[in-house]
C-alpha atoms as a PDB file:
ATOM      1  CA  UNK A   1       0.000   0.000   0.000  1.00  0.00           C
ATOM      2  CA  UNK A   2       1.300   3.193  -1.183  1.00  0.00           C
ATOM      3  CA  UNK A   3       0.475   6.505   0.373  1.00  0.00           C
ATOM      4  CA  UNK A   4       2.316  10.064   0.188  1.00  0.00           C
ATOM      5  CA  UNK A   5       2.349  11.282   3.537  1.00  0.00           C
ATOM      6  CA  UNK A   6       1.384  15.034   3.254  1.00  0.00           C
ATOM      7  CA  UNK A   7       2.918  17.736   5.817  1.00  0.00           C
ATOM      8  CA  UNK A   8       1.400  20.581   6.391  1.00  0.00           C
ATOM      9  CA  UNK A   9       3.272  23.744   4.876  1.00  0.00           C
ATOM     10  CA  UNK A  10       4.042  26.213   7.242  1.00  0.00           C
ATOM     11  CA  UNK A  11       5.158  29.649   6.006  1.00  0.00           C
ATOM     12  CA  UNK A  12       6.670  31.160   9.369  1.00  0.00           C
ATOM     13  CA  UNK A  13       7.750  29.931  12.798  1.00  0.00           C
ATOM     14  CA  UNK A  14       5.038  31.466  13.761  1.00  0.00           C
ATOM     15  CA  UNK A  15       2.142  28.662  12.311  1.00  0.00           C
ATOM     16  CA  UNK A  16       4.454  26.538  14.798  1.00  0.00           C
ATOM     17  CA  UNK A  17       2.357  25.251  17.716  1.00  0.00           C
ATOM     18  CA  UNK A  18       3.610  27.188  21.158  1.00  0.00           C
ATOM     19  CA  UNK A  19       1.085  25.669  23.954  1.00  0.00           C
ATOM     20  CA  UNK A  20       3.181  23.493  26.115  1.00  0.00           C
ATOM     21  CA  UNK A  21       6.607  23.937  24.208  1.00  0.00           C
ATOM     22  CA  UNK A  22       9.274  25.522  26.490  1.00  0.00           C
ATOM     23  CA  UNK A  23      11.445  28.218  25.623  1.00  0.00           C
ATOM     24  CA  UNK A  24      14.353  26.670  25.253  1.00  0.00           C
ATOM     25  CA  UNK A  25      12.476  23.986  22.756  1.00  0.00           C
ATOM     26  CA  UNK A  26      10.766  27.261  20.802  1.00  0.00           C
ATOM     27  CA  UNK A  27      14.821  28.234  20.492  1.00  0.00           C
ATOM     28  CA  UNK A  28      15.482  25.005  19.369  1.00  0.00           C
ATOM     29  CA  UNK A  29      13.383  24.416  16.647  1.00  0.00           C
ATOM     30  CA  UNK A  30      14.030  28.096  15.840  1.00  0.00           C
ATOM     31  CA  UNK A  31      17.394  27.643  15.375  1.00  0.00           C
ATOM     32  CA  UNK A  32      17.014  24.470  13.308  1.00  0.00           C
ATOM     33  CA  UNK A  33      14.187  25.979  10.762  1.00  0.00           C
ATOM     34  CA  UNK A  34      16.269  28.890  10.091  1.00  0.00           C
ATOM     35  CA  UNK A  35      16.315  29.389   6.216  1.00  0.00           C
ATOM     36  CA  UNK A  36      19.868  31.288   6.103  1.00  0.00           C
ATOM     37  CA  UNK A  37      21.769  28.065   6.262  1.00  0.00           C
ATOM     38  CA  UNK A  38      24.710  30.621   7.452  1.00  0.00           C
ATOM     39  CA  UNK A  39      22.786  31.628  10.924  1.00  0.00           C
ATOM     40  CA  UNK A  40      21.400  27.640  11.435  1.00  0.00           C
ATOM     41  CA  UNK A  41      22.287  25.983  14.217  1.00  0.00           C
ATOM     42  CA  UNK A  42      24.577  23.538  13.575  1.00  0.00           C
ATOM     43  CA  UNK A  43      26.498  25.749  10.428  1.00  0.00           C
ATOM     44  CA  UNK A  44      29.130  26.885  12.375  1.00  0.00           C
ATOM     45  CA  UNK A  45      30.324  23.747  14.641  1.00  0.00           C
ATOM     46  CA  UNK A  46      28.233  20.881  13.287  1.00  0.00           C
ATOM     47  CA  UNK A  47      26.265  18.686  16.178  1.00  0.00           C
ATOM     48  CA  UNK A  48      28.637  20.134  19.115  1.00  0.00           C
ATOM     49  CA  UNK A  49      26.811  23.337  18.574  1.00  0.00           C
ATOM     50  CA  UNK A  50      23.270  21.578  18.182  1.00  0.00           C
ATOM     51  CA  UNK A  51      24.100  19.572  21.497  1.00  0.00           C
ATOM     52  CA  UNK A  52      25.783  22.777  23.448  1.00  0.00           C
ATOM     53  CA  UNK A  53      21.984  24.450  23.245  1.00  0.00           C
ATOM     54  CA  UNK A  54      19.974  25.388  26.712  1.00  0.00           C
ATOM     55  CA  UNK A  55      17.487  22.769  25.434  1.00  0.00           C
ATOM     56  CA  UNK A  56      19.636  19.826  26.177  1.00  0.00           C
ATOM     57  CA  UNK A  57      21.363  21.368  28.757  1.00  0.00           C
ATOM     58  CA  UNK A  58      21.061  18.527  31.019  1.00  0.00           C
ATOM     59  CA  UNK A  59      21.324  15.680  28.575  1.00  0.00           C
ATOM     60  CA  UNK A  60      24.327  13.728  29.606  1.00  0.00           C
ATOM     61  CA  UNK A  61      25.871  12.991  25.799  1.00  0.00           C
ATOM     62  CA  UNK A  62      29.305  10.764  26.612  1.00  0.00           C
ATOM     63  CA  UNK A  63      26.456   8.285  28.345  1.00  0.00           C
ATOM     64  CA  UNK A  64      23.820   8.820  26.149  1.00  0.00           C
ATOM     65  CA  UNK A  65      24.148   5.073  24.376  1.00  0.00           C
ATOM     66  CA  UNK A  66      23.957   3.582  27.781  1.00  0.00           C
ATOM     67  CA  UNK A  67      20.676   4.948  29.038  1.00  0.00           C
ATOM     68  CA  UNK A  68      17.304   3.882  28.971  1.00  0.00           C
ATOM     69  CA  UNK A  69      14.731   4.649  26.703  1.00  0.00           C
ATOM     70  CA  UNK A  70      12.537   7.183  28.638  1.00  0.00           C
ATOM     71  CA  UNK A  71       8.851   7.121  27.693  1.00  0.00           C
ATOM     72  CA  UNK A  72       7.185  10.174  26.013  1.00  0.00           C
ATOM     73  CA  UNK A  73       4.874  11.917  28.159  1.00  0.00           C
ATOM     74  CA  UNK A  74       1.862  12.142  25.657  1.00  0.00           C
ATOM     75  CA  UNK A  75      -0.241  15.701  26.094  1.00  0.00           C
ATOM     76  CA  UNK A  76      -4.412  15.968  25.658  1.00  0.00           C
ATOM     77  CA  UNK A  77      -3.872  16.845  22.386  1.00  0.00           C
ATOM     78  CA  UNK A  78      -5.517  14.918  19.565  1.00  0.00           C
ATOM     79  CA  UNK A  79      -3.199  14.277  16.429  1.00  0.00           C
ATOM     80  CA  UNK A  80      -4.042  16.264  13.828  1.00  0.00           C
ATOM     81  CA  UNK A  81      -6.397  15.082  11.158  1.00  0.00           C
ATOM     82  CA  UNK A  82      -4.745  15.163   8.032  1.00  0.00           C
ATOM     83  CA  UNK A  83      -1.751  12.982   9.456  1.00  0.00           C
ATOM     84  CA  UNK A  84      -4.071  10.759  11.259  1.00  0.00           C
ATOM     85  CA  UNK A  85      -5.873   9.989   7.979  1.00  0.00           C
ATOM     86  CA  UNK A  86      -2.937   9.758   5.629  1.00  0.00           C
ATOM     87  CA  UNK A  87      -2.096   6.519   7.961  1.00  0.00           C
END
């Protein structure tokens, strides 16, 4: 069974959900998205840069292949529709 999986198009950072994402994640994903490929995270150092950021500031990375998988914590929020029916 064949099915394209259609993403919604988002035309700022802004169409982003913000309810229940910290700061530090908005930063993230800010810094990931950004379109100048000069200013995005990650251009200047590669991952060390990406891993260095407030988000995972208390991720442990020289143990991070020894620990256990932690369980998402799953939020009220329904999925939205148009991913839930392209499955």
């Amino acid at each position: 069974m064949e099915t394209d999986l259609r993403v919604p198009e988002i035309q700022s950072l802004s169409d982003l959900p913000v309810d229940e994402v910290s700061l530090a994640a908005r930063q993230l994903r800010h810094g990931l998205l950004n379109r100048d490929p000069v200013n995005r995270l990650g251009s200047k150092t590669g991952a060390n840069e990406i891993k260095q950021h407030s988000f995972f500031r208390e991720m442990n990375w020289p143990l991070i292949r020894c620990m256990l998988e932690v369980p998402l914590q799953v939020t009220g929020r329904e999925p939205d529709s148009k991913v839930k029916d392209a499955q």
